[in-house]
Protein backbone atom coordinates (compact mmCIF):
# COMPACT_ATOMS: atom_id res chain seq x y z
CA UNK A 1 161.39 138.05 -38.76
CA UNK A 2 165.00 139.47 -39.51
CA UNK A 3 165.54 142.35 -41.46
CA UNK A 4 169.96 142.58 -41.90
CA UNK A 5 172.35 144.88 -43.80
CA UNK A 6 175.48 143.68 -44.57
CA UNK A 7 177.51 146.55 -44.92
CA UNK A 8 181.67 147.09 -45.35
CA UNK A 9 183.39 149.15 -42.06
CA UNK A 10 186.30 150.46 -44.01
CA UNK A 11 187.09 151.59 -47.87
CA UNK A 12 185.59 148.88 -49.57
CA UNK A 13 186.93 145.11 -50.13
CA UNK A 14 186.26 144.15 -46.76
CA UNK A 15 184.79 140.46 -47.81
CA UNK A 16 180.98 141.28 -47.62
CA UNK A 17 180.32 138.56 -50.23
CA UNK A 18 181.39 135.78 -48.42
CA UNK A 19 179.30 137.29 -45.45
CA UNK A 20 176.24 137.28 -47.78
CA UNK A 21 176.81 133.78 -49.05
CA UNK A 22 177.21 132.79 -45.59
CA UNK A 23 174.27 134.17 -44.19
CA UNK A 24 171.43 133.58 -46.66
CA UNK A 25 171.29 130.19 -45.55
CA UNK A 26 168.64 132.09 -42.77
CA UNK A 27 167.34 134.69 -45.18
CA UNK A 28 164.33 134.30 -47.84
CA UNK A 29 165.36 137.53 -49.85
CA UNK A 30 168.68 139.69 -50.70
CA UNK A 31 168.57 142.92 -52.31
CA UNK A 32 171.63 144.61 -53.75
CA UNK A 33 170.39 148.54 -52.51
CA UNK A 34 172.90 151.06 -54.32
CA UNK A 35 176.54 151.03 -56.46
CA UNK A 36 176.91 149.37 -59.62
CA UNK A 37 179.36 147.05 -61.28
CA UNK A 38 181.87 149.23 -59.83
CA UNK A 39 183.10 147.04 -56.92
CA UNK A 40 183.30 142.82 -56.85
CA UNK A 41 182.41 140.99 -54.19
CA UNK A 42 184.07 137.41 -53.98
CA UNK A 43 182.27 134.34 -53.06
CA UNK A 44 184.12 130.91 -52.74
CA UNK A 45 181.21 128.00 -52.57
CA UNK A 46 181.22 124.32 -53.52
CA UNK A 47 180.38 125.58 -57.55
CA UNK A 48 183.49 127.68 -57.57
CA UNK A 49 185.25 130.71 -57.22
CA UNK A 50 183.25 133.58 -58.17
CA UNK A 51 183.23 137.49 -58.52
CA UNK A 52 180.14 139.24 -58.52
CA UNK A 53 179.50 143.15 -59.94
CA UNK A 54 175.51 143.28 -59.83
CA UNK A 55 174.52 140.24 -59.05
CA UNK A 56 173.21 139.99 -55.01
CA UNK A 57 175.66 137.33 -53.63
CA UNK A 58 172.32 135.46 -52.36
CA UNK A 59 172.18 133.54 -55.97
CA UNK A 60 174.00 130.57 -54.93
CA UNK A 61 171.32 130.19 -52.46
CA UNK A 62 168.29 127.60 -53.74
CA UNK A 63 165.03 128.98 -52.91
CA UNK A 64 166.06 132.44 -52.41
CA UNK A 65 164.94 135.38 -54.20
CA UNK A 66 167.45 137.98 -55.51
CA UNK A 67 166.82 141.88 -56.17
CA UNK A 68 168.51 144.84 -57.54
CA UNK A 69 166.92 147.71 -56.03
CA UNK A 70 166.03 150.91 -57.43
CA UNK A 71 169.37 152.37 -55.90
CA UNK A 72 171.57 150.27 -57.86
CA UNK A 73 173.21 151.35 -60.79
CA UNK A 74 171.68 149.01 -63.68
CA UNK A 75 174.72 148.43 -66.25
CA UNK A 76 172.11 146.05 -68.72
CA UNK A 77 175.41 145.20 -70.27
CA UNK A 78 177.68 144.18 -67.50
CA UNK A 79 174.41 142.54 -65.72
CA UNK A 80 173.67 140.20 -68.93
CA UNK A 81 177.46 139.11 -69.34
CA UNK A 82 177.80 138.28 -65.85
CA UNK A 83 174.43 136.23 -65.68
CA UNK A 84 176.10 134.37 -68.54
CA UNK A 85 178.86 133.64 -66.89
CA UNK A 86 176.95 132.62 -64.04
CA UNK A 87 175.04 130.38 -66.12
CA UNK A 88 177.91 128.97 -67.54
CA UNK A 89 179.05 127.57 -63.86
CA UNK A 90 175.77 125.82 -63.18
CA UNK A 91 173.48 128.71 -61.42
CA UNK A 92 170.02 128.90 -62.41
CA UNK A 93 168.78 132.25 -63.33
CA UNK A 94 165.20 132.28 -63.90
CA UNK A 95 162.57 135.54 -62.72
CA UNK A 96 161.64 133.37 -59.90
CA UNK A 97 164.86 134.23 -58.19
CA UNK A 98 166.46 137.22 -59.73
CA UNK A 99 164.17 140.04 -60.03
CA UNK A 100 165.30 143.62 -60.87
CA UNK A 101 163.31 146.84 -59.65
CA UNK A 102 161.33 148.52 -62.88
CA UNK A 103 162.68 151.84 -61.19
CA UNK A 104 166.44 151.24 -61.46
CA UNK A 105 167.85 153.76 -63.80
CA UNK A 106 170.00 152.10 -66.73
CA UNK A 107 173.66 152.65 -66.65
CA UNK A 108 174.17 153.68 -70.27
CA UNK A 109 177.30 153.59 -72.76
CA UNK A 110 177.77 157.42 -72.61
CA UNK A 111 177.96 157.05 -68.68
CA UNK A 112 181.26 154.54 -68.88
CA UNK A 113 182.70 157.17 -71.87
CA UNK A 114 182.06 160.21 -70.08
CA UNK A 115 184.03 158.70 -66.60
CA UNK A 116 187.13 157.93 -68.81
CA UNK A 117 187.02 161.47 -70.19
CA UNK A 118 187.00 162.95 -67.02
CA UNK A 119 189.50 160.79 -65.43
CA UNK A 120 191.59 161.80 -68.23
CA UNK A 121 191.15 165.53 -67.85
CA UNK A 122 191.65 165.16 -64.35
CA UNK A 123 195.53 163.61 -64.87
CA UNK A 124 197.46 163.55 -61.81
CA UNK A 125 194.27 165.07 -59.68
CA UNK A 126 192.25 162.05 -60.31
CA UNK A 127 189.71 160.35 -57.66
CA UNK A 128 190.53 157.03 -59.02
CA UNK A 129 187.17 155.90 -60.68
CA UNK A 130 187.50 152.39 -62.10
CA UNK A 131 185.96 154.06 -65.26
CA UNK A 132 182.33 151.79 -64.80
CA UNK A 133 180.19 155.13 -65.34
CA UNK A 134 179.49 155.22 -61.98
CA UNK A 135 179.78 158.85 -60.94
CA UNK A 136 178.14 159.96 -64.20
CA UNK A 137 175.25 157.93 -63.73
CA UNK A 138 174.30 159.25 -60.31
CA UNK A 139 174.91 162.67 -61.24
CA UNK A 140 172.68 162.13 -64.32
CA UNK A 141 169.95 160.11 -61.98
CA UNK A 142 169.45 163.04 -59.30
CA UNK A 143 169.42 165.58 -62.46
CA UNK A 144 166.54 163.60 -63.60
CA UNK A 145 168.07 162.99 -66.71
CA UNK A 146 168.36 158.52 -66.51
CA UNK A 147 165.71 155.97 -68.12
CA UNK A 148 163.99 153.72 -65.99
CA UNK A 149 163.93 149.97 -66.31
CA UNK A 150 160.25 150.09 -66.24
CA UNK A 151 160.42 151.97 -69.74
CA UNK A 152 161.53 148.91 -71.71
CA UNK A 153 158.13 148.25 -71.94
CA UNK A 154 156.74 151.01 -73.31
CA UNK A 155 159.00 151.09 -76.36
CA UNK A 156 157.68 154.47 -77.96
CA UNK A 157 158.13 156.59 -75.14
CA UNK A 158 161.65 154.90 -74.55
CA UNK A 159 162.61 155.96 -77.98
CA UNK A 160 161.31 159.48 -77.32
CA UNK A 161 163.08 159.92 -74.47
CA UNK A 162 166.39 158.47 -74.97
CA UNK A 163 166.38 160.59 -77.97
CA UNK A 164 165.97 163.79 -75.69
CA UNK A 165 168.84 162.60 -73.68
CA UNK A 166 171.12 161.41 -76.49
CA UNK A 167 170.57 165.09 -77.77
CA UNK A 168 171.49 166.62 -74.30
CA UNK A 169 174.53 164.26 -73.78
CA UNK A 170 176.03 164.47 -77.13
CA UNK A 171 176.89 168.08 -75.90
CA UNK A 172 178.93 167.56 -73.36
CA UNK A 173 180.61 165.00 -75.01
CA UNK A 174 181.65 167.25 -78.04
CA UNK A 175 181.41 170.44 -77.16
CA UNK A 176 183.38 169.69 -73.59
CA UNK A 177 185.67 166.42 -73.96
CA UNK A 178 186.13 166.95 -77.97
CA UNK A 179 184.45 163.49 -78.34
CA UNK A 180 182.64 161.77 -80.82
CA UNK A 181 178.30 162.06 -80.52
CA UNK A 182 176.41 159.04 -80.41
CA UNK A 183 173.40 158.06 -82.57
CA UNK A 184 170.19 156.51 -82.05
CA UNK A 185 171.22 153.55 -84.51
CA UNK A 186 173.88 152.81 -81.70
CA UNK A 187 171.82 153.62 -78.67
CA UNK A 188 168.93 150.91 -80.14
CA UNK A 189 171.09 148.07 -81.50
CA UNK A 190 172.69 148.44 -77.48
CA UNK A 191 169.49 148.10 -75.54
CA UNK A 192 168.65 145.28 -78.08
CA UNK A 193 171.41 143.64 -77.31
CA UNK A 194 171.50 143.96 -73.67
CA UNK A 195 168.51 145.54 -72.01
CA UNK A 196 166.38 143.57 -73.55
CA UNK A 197 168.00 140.18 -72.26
CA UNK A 198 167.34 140.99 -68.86
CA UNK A 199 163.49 142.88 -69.15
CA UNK A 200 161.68 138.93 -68.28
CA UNK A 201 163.55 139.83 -65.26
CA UNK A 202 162.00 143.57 -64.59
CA UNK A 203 158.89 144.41 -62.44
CA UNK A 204 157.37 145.84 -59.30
CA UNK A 205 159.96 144.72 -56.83
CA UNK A 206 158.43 146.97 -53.81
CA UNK A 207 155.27 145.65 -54.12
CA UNK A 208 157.00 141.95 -53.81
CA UNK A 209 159.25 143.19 -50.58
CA UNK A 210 155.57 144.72 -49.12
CA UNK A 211 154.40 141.02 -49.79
CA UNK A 212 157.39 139.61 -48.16
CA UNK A 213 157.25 141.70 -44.85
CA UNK A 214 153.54 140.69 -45.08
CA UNK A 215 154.85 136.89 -44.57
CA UNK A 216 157.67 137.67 -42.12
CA UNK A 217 159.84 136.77 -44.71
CA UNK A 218 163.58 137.51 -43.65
CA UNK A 219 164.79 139.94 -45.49
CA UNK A 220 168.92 140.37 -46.34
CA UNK A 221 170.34 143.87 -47.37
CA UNK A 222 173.68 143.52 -48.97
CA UNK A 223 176.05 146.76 -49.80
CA UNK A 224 178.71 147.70 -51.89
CA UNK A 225 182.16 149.34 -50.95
CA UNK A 226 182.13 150.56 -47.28
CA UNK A 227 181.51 153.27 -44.66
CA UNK A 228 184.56 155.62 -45.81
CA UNK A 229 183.65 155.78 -49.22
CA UNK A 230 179.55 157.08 -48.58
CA UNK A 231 179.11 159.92 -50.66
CA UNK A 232 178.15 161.91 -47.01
CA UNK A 233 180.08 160.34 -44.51
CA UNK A 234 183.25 158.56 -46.50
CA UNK A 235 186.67 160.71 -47.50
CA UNK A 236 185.42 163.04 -49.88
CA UNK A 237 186.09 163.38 -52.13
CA UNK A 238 187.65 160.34 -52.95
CA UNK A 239 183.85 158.21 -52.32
CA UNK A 240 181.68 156.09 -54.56
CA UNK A 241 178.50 158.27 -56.05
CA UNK A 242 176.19 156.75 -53.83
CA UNK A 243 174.71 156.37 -49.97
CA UNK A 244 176.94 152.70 -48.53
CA UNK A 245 175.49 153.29 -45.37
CA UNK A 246 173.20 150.55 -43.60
CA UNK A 247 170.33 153.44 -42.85
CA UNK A 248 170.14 153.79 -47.16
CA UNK A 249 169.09 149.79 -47.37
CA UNK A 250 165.36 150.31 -46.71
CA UNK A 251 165.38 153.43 -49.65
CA UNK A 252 167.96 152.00 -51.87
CA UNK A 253 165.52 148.49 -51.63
CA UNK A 254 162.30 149.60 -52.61
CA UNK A 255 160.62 149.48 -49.23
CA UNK A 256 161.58 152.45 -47.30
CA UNK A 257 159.00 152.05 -44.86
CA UNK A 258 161.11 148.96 -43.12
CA UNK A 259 163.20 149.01 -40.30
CA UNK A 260 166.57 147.14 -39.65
CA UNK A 261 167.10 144.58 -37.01
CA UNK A 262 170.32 143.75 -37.88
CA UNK A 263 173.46 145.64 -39.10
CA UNK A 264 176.20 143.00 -40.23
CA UNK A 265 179.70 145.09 -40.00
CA UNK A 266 182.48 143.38 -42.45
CA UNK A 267 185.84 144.49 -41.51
CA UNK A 268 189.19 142.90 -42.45
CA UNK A 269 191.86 141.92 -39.87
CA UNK A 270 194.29 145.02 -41.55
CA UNK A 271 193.39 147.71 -44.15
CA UNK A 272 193.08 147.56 -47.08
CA UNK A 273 191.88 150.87 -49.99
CA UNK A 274 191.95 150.67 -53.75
CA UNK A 275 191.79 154.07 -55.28
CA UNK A 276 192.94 157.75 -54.83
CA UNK A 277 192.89 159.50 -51.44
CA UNK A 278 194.46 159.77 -48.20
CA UNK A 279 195.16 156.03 -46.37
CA UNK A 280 196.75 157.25 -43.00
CA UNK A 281 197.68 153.42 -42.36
CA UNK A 282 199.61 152.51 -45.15
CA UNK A 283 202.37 150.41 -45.26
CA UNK A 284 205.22 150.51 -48.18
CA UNK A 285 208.48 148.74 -49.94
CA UNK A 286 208.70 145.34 -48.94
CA UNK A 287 206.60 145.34 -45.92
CA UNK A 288 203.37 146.00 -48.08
CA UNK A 289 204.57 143.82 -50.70
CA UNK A 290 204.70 140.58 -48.49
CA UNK A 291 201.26 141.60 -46.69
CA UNK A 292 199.64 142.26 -50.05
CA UNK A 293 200.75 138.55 -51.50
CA UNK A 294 200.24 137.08 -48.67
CA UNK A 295 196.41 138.22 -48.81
CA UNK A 296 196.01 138.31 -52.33
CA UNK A 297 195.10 141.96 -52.60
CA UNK A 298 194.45 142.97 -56.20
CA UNK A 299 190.56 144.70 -57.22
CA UNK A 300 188.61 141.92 -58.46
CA UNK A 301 186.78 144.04 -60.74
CA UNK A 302 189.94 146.04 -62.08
CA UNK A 303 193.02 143.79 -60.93
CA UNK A 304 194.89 146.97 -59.48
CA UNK A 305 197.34 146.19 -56.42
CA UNK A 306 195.50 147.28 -53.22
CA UNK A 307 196.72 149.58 -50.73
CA UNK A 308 197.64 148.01 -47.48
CA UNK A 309 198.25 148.54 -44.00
CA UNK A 310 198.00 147.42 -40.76
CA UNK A 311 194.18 147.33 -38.66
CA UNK A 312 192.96 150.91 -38.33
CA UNK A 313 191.02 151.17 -35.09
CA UNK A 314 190.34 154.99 -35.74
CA UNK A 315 189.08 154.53 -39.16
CA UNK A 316 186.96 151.19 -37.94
CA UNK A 317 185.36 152.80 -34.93
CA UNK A 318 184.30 155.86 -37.06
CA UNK A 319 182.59 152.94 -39.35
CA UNK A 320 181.10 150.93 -37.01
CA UNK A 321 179.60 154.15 -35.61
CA UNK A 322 178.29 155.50 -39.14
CA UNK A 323 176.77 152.14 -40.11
CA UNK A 324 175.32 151.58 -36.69
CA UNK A 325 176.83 147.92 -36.74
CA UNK A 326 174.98 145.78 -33.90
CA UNK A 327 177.48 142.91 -34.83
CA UNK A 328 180.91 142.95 -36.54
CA UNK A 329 182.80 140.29 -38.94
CA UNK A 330 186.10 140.14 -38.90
CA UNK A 331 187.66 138.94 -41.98
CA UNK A 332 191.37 136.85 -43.30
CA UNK A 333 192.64 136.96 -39.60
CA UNK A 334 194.57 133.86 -41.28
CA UNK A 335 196.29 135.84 -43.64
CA UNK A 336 198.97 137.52 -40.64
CA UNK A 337 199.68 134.25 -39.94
CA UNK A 338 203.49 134.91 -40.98
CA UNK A 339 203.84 138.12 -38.53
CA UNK A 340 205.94 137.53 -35.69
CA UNK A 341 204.64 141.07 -34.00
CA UNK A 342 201.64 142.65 -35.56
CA UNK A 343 201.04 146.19 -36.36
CA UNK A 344 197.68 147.96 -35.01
CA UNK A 345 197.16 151.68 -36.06
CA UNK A 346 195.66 152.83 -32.25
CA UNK A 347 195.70 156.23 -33.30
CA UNK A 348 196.28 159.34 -35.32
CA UNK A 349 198.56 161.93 -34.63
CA UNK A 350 197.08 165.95 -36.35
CA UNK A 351 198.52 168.74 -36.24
CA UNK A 352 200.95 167.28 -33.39
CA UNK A 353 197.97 165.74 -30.90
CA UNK A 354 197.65 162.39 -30.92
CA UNK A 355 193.71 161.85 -31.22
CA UNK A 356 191.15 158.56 -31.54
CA UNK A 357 188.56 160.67 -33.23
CA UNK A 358 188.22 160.39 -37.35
CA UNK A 359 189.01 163.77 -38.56
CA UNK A 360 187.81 166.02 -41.37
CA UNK A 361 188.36 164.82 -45.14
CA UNK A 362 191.40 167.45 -44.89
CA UNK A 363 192.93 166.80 -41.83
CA UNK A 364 193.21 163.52 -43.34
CA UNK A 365 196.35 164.80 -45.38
CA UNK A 366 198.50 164.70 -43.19
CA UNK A 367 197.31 163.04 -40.32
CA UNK A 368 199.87 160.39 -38.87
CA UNK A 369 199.30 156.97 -38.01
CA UNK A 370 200.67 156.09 -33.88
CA UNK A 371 201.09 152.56 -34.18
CA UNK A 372 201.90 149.88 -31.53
CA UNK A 373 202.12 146.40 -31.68
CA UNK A 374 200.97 142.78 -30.46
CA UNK A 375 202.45 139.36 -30.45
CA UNK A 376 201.88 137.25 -33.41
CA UNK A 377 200.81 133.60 -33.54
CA UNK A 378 202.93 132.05 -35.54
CA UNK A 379 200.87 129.37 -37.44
CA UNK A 380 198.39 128.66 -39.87
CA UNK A 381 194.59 129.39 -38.57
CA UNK A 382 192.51 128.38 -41.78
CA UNK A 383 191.55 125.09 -40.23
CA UNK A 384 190.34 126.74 -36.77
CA UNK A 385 186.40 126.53 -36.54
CA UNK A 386 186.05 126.69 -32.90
CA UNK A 387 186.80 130.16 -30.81
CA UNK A 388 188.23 127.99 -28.23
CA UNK A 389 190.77 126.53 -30.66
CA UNK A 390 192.41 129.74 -31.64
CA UNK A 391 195.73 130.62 -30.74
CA UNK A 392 196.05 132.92 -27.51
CA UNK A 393 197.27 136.22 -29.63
CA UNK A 394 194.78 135.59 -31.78
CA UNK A 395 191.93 135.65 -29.19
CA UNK A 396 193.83 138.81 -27.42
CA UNK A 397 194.56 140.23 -31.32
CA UNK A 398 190.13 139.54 -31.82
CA UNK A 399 189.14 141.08 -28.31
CA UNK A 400 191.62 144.22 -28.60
CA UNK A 401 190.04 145.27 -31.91
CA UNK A 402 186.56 144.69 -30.33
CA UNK A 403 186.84 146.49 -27.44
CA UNK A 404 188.32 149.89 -29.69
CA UNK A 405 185.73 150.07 -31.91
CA UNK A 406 182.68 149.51 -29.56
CA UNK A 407 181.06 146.64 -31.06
CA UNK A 408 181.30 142.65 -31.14
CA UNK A 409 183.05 140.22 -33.19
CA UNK A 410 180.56 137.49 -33.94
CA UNK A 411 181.88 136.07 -36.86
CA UNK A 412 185.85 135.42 -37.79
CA UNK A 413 186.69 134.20 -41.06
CA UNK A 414 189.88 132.22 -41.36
CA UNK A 415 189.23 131.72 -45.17
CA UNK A 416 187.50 132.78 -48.33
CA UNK A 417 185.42 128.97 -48.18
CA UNK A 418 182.03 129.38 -46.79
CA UNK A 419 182.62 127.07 -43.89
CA UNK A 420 185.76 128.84 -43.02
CA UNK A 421 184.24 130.51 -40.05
CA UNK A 422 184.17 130.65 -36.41
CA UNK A 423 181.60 131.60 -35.15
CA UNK A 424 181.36 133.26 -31.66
């Protein structure tokens, strides 16, 4: 019986998707466990390319069950349209193998509206929300103030209390952003036309996870965004709304009562941030620019150019240690291909002392990157499946970023194809 997150290392983007799809070939379940449609997690298969926002990246899989835990962010609207789309491409979706926790809170119009306002008001002291309702939602869900999925079936009591909350909403919205109120005409005709597309697919998910332990059933735990954006333990306050840590799986599932044996660590082979906030690492003017083609950097839920910069062994180690990664995979080593030397940030320098520790959200500021370099390869790795074929920097390039941050490199991905692996 295995019981594995898959969690990101760094800010997010890391390629966790392609780890999922990769993996559930030895995994019965996957369970999406917290964030929302925020964040898009790419999976290249033989049906296509595909970006995912809510949907667990286990659904290419035949004969494995997907779930959206009660830690998720439900956006009913987002979730049907991409299901369609899904559809569209040949994927079965049927309640035998997506299944969606009756305790998720829905993700409601007013959240998406109220993000947009507040990015607005914030102007040039934004965090950088994508604007998905995100950060409203969870602020609404731990004020108790959310619906349920479970509620779509008692229709009467729905209507009761959304109209409570409607009532409670509409003044913020007007009396603090100027905006317009909403109405229950609008709230109904929009669960109507989304929420209740995807209820057949709403019920007791713990009680089918307590079932599933029962049979030794593996059991795969896939995150969103990564280690430096947790809400406790990421750069705040420039972090998602929500726990991306690999200890919040068993909570943000529906079965807190499990315990991991596994802890999948994604990390690219450079950095990579979308969003506000301080990068130490980053790279700029043309240098970026060739790095970010050259690895086709751009949000896949929002399109914005990424950040980039070279590896960042202080940031990595710091992730590695809060997910508690037994196992790290390193992803698009093929992508610095073209570098004749390659850039490693080894340290920060603060305050004038170079340090390997990760310092305190405002240290950050105006921390330093100390970087040094290695010896490039020189070639093109994304036909390499065998550890033994790899170029000589590449191996040393692998082993120096292993032995920094304290944990393994099992997997290298030279690719964004599922059998673009090696696997160690």
């Amino acid at each position: 019986m295995k019981h594995c997150a898959i969690v990101g290392i760094n800010w997010g983007d890391e390629g966790k998707g392609r780890m999922v799809d990769l993996l559930t070939r030895d995994y019965d379940v996957v369970v999406r466990y917290q964030g929302g449609g925020n964040a898009g997690h790419t999976v290249v298969n033989e049906r296509g390319k595909f970006a995912l926002h809510l949907l667990p990246s286990g659904i290419f899989r035949d004969g494995v069950v997907n779930i959206l835990g009660n830690g998720v962010a439900l956006d009913p609207e987002n979730l049907w349209k991409e299901m369609q789309d899904v559809a569209a491409q040949g994927v079965a979706l049927t309640p035998e193998n997506l299944k969606i926790s009756e305790r998720a809170s829905l993700l409601m119009p007013w959240h998406r509206d109220l993000d947009a306002l507040e990015e607005q008001r914030l102007a040039d002291k934004k965090y950088g929300s994508t604007k998905q309702g995100i950060a409203p939602f969870y602020s609404d869900k731990y004020q108790k103030k959310t619906v349920l999925a479970g509620e779509l079936f008692h229709p009467e009591a729905l209507r009761a209390h959304l109209r409570d909350l409607m009532e409670w909403k509409d003044l913020t919205l007007t009396r603090v952003y100027g905006a317009a109120p909403y109405a229950m005409e609008t709230l109904e005709a929009w669960l109507a036309d989304y929420a209740d597309k995807i209820k057949p697919y709403v019920c007791d998910t713990s009680a089918f996870l307590r079932q599933a332990q029962k049979e030794d059933k593996n059991i795969l735990f896939e995150a969103q965004l990564g280690a430096l954006r947790d809400l406790d333990f990421g750069i705040y306050p420039y972090t998602t709304s929500s726990n991306t840590t690999a200890a919040y799986a068993p909570i943000g599932a529906g079965l807190p009562s499990l315990r991991l044996t596994d802890v999948v660590g994604v990390v690219k082979a450079y950095s990579t941030c979308v969003g506000e906030g301080p990068f130490v690492c980053e790279m700029f003017g043309e240098e970026a620019e060739r790095l970010r083609e050259a690895g086709a950097e751009y949000g896949a839920k929002t399109g914005r150019p990424r950040r980039v910069g070279p590896i960042d062994l202080v940031a990595t180690r710091y992730g590695v240690e809060v997910q508690g990664a037994t196992v790290l995979a390193l992803t698009k080593l093929d992508v610095l291909g073209y570098m004749e030397k390659i850039p490693v940030c080894a340290r920060y320098r603060v305050n004038g002392t170079e340090t390997d520790r990760f310092p305190f959200p405002t240290e950050l500021e105006t921390a330093e990157p100390v970087i040094e370099y290695m010896p490039g390869w020189g070639c093109d790795l994304s036909g390499v499946r065998r550890w033994a074929d790899l170029p000589a920097a590449a191996q040393a390039y692998v082993r120096r970023i292993e032995e920094a941050v304290g944990c393994p490199i099992g997997y290298v991905s030279v690719g964004p194809e599922r059998d673009s692996i090696i696997l160690r």
